[in-house]
N, C-alpha and C. Protein backbone atom coordinates (compact mmCIF):
# COMPACT_ATOMS: atom_id res chain seq x y z
N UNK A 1 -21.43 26.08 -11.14
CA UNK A 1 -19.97 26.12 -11.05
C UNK A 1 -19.40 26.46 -12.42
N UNK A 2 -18.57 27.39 -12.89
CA UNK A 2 -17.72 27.99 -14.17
C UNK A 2 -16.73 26.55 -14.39
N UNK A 3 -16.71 26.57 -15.49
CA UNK A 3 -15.75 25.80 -15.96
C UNK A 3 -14.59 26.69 -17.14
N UNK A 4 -13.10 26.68 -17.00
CA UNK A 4 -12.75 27.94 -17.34
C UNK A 4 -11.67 26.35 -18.19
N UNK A 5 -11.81 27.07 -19.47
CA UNK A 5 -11.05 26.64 -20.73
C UNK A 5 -9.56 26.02 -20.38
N UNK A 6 -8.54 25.31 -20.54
CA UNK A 6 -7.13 25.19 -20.32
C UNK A 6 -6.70 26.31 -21.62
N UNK A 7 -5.75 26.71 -21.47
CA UNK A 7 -4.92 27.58 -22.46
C UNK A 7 -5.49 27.20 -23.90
N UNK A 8 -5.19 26.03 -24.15
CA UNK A 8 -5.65 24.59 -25.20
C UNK A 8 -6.71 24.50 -25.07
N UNK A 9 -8.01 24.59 -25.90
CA UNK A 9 -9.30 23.96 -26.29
C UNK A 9 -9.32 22.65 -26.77
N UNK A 10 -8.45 22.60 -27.41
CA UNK A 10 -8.47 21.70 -27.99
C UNK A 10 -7.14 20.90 -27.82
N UNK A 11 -7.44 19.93 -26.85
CA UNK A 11 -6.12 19.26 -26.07
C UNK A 11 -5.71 18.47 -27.02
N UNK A 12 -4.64 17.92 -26.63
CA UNK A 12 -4.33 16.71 -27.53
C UNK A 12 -4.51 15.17 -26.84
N UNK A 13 -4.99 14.58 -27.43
CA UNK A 13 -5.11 13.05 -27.09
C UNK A 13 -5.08 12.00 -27.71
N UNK A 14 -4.21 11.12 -27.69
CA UNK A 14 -3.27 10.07 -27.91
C UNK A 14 -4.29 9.23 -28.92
N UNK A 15 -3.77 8.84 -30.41
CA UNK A 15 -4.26 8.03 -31.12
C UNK A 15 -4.71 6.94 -30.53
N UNK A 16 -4.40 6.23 -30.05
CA UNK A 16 -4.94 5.19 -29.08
C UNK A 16 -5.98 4.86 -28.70
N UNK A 17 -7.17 6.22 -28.37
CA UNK A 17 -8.24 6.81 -28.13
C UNK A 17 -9.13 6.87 -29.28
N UNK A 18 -8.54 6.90 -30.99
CA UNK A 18 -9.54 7.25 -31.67
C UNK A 18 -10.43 6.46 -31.20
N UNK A 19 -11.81 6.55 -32.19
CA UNK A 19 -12.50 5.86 -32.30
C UNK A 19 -13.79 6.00 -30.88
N UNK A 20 -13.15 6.51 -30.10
CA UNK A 20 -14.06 7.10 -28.78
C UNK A 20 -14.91 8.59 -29.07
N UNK A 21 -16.04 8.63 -28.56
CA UNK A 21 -16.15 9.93 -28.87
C UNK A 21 -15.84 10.93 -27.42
N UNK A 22 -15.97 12.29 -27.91
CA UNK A 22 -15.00 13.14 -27.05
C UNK A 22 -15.90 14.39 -26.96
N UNK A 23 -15.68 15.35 -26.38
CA UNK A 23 -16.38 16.56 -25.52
C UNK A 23 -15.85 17.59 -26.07
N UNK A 24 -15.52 18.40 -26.54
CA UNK A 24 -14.81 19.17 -27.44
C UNK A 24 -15.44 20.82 -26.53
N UNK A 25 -15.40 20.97 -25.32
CA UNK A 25 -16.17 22.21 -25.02
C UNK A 25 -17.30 21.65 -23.39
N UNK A 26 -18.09 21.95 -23.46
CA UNK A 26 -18.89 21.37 -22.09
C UNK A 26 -20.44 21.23 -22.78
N UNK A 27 -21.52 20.93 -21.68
CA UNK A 27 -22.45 20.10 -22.43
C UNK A 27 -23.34 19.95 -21.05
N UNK A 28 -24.89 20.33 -21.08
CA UNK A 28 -25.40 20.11 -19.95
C UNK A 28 -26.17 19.50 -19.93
N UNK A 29 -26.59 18.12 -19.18
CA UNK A 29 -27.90 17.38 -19.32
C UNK A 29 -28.84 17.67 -18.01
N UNK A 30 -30.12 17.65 -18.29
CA UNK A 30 -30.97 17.58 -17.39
C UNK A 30 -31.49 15.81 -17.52
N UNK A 31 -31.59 15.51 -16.11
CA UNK A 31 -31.48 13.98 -15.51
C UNK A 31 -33.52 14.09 -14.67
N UNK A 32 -34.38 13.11 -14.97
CA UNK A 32 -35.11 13.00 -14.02
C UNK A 32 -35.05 11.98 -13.26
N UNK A 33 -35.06 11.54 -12.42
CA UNK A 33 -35.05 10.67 -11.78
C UNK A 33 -36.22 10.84 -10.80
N UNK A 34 -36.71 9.02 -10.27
CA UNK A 34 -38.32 8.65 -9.59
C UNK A 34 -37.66 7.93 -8.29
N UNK A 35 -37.71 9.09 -6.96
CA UNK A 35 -38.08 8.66 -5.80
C UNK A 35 -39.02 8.52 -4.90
N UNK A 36 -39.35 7.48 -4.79
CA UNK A 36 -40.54 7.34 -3.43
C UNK A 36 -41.99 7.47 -4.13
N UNK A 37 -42.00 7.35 -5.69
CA UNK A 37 -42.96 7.78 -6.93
C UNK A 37 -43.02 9.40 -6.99
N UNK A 38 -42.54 9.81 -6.73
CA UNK A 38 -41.96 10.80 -7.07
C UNK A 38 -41.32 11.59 -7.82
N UNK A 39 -40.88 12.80 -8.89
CA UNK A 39 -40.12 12.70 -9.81
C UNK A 39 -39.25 13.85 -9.86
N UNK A 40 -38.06 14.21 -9.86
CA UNK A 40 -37.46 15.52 -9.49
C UNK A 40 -36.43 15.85 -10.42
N UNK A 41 -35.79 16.72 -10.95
CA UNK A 41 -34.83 16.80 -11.73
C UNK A 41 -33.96 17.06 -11.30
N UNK A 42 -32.59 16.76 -12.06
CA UNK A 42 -31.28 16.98 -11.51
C UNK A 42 -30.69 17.57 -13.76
N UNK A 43 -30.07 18.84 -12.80
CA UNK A 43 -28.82 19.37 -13.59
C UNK A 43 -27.64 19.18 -14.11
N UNK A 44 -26.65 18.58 -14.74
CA UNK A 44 -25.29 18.28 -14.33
C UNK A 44 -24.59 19.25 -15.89
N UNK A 45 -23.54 19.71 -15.18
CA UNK A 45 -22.46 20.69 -16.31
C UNK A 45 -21.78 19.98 -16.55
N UNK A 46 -20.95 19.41 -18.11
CA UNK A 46 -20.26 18.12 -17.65
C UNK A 46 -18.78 18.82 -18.58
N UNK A 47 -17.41 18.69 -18.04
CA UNK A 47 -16.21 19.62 -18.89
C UNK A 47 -15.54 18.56 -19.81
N UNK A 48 -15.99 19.05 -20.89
CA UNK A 48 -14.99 18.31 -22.11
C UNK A 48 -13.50 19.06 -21.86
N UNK A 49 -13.44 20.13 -21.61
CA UNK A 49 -12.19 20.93 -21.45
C UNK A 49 -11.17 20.00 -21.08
N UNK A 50 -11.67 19.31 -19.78
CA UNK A 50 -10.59 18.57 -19.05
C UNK A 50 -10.96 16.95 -19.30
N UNK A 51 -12.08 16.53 -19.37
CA UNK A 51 -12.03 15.48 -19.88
C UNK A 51 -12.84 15.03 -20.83
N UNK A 52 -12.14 15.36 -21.75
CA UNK A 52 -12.85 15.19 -23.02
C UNK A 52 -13.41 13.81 -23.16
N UNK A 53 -12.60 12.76 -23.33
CA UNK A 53 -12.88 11.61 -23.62
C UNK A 53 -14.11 10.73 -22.22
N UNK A 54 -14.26 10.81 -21.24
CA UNK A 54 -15.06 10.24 -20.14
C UNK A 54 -15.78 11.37 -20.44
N UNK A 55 -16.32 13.04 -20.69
CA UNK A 55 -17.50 13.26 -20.73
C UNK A 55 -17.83 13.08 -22.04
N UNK A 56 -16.83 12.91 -23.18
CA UNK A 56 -17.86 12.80 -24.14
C UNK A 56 -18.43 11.32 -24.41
N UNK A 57 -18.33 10.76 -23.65
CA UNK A 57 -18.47 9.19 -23.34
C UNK A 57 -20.14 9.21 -22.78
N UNK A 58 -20.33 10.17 -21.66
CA UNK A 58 -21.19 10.10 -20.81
C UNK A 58 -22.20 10.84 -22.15
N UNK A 59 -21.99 11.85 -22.64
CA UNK A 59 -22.89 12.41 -23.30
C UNK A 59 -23.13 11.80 -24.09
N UNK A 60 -22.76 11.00 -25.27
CA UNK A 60 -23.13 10.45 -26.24
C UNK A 60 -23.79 9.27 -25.67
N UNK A 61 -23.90 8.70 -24.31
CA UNK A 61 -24.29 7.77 -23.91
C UNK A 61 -26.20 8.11 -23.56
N UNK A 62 -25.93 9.65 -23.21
CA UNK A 62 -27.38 10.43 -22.74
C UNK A 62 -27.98 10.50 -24.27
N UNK A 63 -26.69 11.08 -25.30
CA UNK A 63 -27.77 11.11 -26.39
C UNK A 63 -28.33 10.06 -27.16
N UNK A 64 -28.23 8.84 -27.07
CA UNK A 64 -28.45 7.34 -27.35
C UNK A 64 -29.60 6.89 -26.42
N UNK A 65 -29.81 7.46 -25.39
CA UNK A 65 -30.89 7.12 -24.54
C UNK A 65 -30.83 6.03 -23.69
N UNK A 66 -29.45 5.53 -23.37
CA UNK A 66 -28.30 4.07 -22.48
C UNK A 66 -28.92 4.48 -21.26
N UNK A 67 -29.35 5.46 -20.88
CA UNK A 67 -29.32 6.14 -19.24
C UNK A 67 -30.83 5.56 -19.01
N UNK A 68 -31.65 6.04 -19.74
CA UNK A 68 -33.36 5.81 -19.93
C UNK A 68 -33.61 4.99 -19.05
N UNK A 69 -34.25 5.18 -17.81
CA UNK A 69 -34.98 3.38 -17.28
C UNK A 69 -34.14 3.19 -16.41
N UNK A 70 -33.11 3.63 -16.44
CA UNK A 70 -31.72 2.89 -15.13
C UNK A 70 -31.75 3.11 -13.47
N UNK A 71 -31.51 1.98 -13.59
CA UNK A 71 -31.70 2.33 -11.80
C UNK A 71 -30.26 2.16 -10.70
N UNK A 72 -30.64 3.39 -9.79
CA UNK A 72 -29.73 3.65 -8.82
C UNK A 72 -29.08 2.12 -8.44
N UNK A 73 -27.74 1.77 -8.60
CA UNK A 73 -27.55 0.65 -7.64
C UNK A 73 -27.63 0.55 -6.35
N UNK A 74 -26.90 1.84 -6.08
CA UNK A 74 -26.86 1.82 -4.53
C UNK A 74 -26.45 3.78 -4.26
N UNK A 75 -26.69 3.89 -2.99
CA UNK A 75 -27.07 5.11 -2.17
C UNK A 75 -26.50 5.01 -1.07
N UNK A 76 -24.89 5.26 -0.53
CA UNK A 76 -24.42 5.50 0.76
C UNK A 76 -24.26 6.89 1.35
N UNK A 77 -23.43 6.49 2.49
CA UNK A 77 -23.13 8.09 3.11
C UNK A 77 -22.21 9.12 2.42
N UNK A 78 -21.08 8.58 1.25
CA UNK A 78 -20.80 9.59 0.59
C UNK A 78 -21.02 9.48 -1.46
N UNK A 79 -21.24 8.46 -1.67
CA UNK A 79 -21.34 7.62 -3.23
C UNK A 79 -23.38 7.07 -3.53
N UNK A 80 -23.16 7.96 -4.18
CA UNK A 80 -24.86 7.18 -5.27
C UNK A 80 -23.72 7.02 -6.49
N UNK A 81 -24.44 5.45 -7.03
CA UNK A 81 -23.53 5.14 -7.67
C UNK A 81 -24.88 4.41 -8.73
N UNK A 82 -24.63 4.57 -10.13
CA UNK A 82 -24.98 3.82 -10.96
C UNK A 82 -24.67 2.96 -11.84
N UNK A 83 -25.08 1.43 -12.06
CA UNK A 83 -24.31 0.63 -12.93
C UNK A 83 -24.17 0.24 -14.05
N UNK A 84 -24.88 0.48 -14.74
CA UNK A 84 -25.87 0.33 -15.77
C UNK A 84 -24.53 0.10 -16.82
N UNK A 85 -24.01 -0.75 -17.75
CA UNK A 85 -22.68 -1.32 -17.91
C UNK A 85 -23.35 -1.35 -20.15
N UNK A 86 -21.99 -0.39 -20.73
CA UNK A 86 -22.45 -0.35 -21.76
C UNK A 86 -21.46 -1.88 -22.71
N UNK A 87 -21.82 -1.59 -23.58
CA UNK A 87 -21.05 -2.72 -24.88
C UNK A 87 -19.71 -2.42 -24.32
N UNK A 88 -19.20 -4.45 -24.11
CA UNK A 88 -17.42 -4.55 -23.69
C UNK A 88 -16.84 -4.05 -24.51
N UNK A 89 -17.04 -3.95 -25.62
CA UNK A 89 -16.09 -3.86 -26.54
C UNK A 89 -15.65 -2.20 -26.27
N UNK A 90 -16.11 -1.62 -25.67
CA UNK A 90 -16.02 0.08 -24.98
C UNK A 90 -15.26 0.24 -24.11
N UNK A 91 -14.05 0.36 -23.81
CA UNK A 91 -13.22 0.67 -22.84
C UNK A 91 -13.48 1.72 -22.86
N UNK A 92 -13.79 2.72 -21.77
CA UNK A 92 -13.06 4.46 -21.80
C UNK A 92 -11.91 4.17 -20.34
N UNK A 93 -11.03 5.40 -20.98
CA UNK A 93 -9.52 5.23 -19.93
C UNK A 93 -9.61 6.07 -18.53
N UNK A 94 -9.39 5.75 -17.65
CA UNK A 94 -9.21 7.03 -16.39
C UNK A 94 -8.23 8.46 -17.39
N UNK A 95 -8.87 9.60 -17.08
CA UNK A 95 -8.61 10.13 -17.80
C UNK A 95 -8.25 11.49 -16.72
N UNK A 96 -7.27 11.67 -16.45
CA UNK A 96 -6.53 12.83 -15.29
C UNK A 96 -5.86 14.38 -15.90
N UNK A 97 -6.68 15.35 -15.39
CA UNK A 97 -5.90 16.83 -15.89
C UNK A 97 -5.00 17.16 -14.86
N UNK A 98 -3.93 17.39 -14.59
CA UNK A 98 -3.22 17.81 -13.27
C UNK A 98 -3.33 19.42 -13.75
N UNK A 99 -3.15 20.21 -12.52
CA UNK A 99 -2.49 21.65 -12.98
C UNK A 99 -1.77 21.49 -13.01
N UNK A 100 -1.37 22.88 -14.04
CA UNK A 100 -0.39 23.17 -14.68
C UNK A 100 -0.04 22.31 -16.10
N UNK A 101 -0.33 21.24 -16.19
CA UNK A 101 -0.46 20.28 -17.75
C UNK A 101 -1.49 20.75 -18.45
N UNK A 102 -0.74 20.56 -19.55
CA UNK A 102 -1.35 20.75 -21.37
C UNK A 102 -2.70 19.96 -21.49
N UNK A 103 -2.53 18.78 -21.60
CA UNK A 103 -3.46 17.89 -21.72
C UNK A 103 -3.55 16.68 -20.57
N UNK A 104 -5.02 15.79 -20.79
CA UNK A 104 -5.18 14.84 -19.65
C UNK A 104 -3.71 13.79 -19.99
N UNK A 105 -4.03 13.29 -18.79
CA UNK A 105 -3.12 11.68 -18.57
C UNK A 105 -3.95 11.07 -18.57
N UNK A 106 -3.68 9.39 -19.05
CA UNK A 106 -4.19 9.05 -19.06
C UNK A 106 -4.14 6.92 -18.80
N UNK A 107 -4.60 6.23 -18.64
CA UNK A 107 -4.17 5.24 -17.73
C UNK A 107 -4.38 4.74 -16.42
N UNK A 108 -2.95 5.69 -15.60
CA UNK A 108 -2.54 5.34 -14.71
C UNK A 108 -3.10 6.17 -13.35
N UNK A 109 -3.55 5.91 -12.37
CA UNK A 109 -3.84 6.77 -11.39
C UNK A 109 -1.82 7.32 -10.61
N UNK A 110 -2.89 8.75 -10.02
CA UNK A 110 -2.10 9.51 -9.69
C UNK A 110 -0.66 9.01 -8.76
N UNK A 111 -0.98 7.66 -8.16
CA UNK A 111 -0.02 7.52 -7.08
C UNK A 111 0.84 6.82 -8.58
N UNK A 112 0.38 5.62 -8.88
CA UNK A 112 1.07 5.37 -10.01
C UNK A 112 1.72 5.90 -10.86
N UNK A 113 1.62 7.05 -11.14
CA UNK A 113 2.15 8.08 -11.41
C UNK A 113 3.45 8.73 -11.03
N UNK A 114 3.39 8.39 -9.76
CA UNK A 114 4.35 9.17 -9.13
C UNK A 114 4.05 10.72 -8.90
N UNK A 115 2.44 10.99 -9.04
CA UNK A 115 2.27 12.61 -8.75
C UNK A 115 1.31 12.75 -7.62
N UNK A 116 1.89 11.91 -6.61
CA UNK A 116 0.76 12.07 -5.54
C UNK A 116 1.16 13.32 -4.55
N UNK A 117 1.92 14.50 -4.71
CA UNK A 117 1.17 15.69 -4.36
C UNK A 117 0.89 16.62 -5.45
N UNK A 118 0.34 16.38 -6.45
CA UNK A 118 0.28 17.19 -7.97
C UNK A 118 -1.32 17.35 -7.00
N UNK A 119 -2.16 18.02 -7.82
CA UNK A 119 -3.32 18.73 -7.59
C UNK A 119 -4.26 18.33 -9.14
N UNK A 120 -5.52 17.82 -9.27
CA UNK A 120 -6.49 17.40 -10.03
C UNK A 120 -7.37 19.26 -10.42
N UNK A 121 -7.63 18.97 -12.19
CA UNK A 121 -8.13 20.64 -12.11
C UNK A 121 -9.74 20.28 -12.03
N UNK A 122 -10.20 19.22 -11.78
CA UNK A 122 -11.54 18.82 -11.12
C UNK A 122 -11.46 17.61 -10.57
N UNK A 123 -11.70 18.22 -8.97
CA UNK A 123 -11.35 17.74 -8.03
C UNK A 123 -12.83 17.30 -7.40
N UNK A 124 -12.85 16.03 -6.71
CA UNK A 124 -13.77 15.60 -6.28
C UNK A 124 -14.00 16.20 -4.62
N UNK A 125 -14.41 17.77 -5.02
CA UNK A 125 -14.46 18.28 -3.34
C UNK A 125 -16.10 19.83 -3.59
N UNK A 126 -16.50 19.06 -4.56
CA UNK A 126 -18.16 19.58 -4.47
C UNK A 126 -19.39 18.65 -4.19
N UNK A 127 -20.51 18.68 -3.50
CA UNK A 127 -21.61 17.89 -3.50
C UNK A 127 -21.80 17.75 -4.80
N UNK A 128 -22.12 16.96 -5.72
CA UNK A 128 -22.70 16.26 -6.86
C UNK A 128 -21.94 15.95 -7.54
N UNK A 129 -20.24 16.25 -7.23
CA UNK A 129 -19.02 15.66 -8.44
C UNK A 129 -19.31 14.70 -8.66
N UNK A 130 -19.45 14.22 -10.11
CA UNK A 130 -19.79 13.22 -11.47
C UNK A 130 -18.37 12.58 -11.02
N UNK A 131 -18.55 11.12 -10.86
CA UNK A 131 -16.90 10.56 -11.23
C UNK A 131 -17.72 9.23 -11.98
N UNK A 132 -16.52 8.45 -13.09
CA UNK A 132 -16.66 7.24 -13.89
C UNK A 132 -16.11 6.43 -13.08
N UNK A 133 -16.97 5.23 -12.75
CA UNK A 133 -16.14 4.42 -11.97
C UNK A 133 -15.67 3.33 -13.12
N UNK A 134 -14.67 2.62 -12.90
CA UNK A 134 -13.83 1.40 -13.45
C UNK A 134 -13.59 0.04 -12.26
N UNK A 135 -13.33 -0.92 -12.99
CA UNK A 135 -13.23 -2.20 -11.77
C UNK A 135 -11.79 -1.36 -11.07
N UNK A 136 -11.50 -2.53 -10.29
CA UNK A 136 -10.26 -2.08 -9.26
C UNK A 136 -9.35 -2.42 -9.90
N UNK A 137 -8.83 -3.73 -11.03
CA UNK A 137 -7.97 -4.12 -11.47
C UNK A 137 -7.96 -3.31 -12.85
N UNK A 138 -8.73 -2.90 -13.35
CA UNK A 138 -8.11 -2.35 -14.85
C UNK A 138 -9.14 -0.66 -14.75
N UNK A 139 -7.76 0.42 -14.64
CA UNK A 139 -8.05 1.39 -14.85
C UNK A 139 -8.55 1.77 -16.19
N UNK A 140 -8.46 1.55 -17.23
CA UNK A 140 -9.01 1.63 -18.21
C UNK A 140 -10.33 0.78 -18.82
N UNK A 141 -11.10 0.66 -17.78
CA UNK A 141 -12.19 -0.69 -17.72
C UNK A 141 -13.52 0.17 -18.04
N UNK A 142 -13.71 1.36 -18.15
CA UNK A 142 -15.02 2.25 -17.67
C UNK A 142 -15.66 1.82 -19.18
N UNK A 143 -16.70 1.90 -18.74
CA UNK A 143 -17.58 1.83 -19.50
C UNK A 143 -19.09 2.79 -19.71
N UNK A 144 -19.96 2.79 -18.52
CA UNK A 144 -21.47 3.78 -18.53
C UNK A 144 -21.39 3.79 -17.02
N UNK A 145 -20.44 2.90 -16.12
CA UNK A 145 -20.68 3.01 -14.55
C UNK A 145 -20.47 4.82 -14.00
N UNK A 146 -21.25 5.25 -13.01
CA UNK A 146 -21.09 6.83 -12.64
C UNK A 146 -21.15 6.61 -11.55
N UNK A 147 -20.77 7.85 -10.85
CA UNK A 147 -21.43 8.25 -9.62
C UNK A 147 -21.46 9.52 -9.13
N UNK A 148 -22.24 10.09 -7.82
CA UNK A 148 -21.90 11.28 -7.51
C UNK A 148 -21.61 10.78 -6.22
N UNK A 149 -20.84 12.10 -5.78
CA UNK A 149 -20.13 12.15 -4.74
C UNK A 149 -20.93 13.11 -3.78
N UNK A 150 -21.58 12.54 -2.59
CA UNK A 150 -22.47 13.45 -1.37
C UNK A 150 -21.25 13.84 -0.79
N UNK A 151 -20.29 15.43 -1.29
CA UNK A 151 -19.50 15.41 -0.81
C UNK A 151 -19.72 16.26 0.64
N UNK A 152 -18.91 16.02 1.80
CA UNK A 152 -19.11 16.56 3.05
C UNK A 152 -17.17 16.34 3.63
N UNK A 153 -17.32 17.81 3.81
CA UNK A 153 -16.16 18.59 4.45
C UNK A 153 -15.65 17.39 5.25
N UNK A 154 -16.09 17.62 6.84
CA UNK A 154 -16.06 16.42 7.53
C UNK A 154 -15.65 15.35 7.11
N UNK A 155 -16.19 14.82 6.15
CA UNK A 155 -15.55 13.33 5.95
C UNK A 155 -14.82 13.18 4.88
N UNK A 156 -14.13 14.37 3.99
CA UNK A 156 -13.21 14.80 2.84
C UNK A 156 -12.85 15.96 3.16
N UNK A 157 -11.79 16.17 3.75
CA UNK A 157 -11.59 17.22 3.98
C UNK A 157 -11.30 17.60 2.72
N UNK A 158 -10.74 19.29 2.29
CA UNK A 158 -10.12 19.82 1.55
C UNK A 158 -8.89 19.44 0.94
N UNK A 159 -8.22 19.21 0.01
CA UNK A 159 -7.12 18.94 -0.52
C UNK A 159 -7.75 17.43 -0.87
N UNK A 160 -6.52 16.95 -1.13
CA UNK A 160 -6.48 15.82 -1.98
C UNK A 160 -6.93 14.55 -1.11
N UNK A 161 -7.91 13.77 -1.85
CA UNK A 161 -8.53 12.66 -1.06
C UNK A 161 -8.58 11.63 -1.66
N UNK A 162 -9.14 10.61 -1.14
CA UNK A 162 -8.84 9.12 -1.90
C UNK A 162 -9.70 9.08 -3.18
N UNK A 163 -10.56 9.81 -3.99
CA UNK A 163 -11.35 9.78 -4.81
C UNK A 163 -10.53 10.30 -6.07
N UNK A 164 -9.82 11.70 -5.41
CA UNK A 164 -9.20 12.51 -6.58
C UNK A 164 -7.75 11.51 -7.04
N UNK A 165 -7.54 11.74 -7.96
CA UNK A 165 -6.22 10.97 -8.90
C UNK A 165 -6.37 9.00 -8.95
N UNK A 166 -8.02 9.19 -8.67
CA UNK A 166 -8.07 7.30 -8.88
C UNK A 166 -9.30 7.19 -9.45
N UNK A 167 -9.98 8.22 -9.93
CA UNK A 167 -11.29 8.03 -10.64
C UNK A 167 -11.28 9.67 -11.40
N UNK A 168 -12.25 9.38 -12.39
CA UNK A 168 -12.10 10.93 -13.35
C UNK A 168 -13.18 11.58 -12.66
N UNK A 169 -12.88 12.65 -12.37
CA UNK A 169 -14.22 14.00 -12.22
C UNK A 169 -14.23 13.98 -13.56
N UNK A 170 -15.74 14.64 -14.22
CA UNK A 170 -15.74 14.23 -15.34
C UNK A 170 -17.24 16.21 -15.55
N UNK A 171 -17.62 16.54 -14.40
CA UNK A 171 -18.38 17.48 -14.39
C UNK A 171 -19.20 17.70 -13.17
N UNK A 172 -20.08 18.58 -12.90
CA UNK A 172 -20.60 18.35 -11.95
C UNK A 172 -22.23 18.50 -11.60
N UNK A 173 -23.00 18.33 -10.54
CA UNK A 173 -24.69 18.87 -10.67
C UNK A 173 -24.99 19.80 -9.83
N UNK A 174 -24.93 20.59 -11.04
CA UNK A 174 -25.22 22.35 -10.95
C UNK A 174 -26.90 22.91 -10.10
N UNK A 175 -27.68 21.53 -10.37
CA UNK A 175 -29.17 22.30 -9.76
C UNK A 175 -29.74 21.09 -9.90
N UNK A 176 -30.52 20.64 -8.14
CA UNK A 176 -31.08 19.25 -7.62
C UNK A 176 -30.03 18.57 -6.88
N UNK A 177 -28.64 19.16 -6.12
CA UNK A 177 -28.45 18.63 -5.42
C UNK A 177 -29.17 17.94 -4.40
N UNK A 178 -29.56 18.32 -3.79
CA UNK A 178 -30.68 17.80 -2.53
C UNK A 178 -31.20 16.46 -2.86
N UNK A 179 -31.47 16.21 -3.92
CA UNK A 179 -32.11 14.91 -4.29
C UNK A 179 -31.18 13.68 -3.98
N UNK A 180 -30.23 14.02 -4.03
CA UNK A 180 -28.78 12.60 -4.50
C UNK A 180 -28.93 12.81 -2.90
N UNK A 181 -29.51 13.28 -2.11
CA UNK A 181 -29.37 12.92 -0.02
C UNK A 181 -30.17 11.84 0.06
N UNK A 182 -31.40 11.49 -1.12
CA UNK A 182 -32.45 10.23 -0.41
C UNK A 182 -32.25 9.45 -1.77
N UNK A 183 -31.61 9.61 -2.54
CA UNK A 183 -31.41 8.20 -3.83
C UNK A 183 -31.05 7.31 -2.97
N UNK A 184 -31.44 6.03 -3.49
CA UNK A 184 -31.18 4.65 -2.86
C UNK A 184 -31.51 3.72 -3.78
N UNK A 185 -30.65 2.75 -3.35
CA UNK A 185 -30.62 1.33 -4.65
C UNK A 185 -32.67 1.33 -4.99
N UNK A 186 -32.94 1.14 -6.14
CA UNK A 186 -33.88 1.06 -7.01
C UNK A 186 -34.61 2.23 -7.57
N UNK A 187 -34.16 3.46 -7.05
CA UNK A 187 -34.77 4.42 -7.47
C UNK A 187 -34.49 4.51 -9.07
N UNK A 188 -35.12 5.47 -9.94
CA UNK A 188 -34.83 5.21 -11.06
C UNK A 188 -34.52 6.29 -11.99
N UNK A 189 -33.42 6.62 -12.97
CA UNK A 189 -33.64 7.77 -13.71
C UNK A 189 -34.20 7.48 -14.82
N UNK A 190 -35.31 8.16 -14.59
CA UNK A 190 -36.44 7.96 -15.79
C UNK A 190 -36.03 8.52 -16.97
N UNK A 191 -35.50 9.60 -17.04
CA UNK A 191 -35.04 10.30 -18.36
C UNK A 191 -33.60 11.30 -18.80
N UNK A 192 -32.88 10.83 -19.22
CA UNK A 192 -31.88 11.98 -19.37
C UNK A 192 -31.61 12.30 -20.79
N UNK A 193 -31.20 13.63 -20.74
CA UNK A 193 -31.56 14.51 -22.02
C UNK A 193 -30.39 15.55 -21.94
N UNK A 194 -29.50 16.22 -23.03
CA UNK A 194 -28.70 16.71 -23.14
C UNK A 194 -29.50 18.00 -24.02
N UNK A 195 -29.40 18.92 -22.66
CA UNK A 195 -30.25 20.14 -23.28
C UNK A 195 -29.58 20.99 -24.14
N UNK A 196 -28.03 20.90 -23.77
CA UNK A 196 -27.10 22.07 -24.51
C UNK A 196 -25.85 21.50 -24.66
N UNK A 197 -25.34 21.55 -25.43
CA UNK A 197 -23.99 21.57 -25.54
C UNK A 197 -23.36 20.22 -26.55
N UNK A 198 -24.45 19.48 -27.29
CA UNK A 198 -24.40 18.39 -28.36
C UNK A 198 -23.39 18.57 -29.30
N UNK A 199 -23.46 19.94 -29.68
CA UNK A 199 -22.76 20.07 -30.80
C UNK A 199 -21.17 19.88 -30.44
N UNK A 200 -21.20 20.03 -29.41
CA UNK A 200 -19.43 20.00 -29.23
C UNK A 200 -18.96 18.21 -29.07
N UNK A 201 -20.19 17.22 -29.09
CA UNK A 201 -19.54 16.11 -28.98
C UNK A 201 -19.09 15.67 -30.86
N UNK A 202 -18.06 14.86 -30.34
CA UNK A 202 -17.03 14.86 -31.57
C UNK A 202 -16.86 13.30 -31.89
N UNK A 203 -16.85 12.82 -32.75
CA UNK A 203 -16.52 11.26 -32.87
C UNK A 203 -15.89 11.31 -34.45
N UNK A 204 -14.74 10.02 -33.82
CA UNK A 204 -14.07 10.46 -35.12
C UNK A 204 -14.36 9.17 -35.78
């Protein structure tokens, strides 16, 4: 999937945030993960463009080696979800690009907002969309929790769904979809590795 620049490369984002590191560009990790003893790889493209701060969160988390060893929590009909929970002292924020905006929002989900027919510029409506999950009570709670999304027409349709404007798309998995159909709680990702795109993570 292309990931195409906002006007702005280089968005702006709220002092508030220093101290996080950030995505400055995109960044691809290759993921192995062990099913059934088994071992298969998975791809993922991840866009600093649009969310800088949640992918450069995820990447610096791959390049630290946080992912290493972790295991699937759980495996439903549309969410593989992983929990693996970094240092509290780490908030990262729900972090939202609408079209047509300069830079992300950040905070508040979309209804909260008041932009619940605005449109997300990564939208949770591909098989393997990356989203950060956060508890239910504090949108700004994320920490290393992920998931992908087994997305299916049928049960999301097109347009806007309960996933998009309440959790960040954050990138997506470009090659090994198929695999995230039989993940299930204990499987394990044995290794993740950030093959390209390091240099663009940024910490201030």
């Amino acid at each position: 999937m292309a990931i195409n620049a906002p006007d702005k490369t280089m968005v702006e984002i709220p002092d508030e945030y220093d101290g996080l590191p950030r995505l400055r560009g995109t960044a691809t990790v290759e993921m192995v993960v062990k099913h059934k003893n088994e071992q298969s790889k998975l791809t993922l493209v991840l866009d600093g463009y649009h969310a800088p701060i949640v992918a450069g969160n995820f990447v610096d988390l791959v390049a630290k080696g946080a992912l290493d060893k972790t295991q699937i929590a759980y495996g439903e009909e549309l969410i593989v979800q992983v929990n693996k929970m970094a240092a509290p002292e780490k908030k990262i924020p729900l972090e939202l690009f609408y079209r047509g905006d300069n830079a992300p929002s950040y905070g508040n989900t979309q209804d909260e907002d008041g932009r619940g027919t605005d449109t997300q510029v990564l939208p949770f409506q591909a098989f393997g969309a990356l989203g950060m999950a956060h508890p239910d009570e504090d949108n700004d709670g994320g920490t290393s929790q992920f998931f992908w999304v087994k997305y299916s027409q049928a049960l999301m349709p097109p347009g806007r769904n309960t996933l998009d404007g309440a959790y960040t798309c954050f990138g997506y998995t470009v090659d090994g979809t198929d695999i995230l159909e039989s993940l299930t709680k204990g499987d394990v990702i044995e290794k993740a590795v950030v093959v390209s795109g390091l240099e663009n993570l940024k910490k201030l």
